[in-house]
C-alpha atoms as a PDB file:
ATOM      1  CA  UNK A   1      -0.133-117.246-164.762  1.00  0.00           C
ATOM      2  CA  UNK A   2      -1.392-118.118-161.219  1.00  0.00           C
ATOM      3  CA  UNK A   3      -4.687-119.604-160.417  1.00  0.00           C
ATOM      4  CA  UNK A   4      -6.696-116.462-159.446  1.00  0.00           C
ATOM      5  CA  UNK A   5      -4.609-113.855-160.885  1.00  0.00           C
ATOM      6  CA  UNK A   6      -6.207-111.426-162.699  1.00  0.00           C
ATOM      7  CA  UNK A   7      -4.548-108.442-164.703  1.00  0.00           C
ATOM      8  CA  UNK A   8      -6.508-104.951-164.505  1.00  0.00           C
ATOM      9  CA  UNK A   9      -5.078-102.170-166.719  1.00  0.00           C
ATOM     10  CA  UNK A  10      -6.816 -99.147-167.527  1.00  0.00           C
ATOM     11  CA  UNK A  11      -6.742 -95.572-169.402  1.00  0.00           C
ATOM     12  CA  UNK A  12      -8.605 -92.072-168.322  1.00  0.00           C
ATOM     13  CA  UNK A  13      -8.973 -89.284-169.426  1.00  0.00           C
ATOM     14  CA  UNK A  14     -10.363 -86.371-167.029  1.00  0.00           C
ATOM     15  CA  UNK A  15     -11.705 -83.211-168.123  1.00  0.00           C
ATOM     16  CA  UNK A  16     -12.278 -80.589-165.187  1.00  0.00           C
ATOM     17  CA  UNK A  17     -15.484 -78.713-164.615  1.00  0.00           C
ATOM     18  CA  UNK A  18     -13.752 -75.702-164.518  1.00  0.00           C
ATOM     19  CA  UNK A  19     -12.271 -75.667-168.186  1.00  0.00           C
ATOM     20  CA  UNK A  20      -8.974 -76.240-166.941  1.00  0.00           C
ATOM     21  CA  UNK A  21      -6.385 -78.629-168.280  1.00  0.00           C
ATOM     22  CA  UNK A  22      -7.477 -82.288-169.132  1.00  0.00           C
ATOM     23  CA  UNK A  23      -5.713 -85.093-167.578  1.00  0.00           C
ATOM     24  CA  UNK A  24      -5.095 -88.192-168.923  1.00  0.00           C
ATOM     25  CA  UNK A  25      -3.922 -91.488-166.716  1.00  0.00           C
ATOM     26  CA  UNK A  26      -2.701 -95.177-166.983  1.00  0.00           C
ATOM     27  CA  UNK A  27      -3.681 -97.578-164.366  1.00  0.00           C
ATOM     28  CA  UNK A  28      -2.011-101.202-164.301  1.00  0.00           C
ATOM     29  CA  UNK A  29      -3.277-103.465-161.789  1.00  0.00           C
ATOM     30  CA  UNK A  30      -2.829-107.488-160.630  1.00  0.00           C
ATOM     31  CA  UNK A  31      -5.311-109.162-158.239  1.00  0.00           C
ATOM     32  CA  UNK A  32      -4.858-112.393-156.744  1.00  0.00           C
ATOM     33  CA  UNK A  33      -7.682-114.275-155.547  1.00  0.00           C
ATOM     34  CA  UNK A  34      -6.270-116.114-153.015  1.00  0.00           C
ATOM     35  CA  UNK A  35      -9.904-117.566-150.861  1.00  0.00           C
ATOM     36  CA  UNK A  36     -12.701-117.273-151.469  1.00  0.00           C
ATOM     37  CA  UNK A  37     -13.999-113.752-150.646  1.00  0.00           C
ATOM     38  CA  UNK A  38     -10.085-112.552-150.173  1.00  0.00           C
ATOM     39  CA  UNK A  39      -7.752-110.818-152.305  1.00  0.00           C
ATOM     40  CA  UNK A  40      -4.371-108.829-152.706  1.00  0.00           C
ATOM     41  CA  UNK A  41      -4.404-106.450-154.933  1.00  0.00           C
ATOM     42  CA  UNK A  42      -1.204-103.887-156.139  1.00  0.00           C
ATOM     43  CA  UNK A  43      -1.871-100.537-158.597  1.00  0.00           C
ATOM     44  CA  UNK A  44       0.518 -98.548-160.319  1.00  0.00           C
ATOM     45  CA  UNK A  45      -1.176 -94.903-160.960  1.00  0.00           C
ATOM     46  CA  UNK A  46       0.212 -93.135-163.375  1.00  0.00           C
ATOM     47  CA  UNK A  47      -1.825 -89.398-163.782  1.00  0.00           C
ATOM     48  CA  UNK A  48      -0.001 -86.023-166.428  1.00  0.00           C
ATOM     49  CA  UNK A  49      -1.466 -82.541-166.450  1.00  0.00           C
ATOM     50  CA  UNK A  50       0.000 -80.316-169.077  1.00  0.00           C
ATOM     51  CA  UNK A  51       2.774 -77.955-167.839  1.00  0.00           C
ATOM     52  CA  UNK A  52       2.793 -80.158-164.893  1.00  0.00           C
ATOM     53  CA  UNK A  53       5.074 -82.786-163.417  1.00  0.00           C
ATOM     54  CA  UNK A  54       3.171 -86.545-163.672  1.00  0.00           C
ATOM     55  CA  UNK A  55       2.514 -87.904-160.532  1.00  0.00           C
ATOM     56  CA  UNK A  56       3.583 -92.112-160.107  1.00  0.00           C
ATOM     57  CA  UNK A  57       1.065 -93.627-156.824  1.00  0.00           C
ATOM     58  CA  UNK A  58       1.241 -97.305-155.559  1.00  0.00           C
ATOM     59  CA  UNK A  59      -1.056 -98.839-153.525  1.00  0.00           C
ATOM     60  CA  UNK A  60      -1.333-102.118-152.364  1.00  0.00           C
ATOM     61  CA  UNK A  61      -4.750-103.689-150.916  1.00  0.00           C
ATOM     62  CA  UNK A  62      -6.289-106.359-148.957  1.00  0.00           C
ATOM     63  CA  UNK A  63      -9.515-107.039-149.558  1.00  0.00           C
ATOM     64  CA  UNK A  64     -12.092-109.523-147.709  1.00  0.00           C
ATOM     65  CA  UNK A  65     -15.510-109.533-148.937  1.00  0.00           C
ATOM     66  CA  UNK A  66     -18.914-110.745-147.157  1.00  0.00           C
END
């Protein structure tokens, strides 16, 4: 791996107020720390309802902290 690279993957589940159908999602992430106080970061979003198509979302961040 690269100096600075970290590796973010993560699992939800998400149960409505409403009693409707539960959710459940994958989240894989990789964040380079490139300065100090800067990063790029890229998700992959992966969400499934029952009876329901998944939805894929990507997203790709820049980050600069203070």
């Amino acid at each position: 791996m690269l100096r600075g690279v970290h590796l973010l993957p993560a699992v939800e589940q998400m149960s409505p107020p409403n009693s409707g159908p539960s959710r459940f999602g994958l989240w894989g992430g990789i964040a380079w720390f490139l300065f100090p106080h800067f990063d790029v970061r890229g998700d992959v979003i992966r969400r499934t309802t029952p009876n329901a198509p998944a939805t894929n979302t990507f997203l790709l961040q820049l980050n600069g902290y203070l």
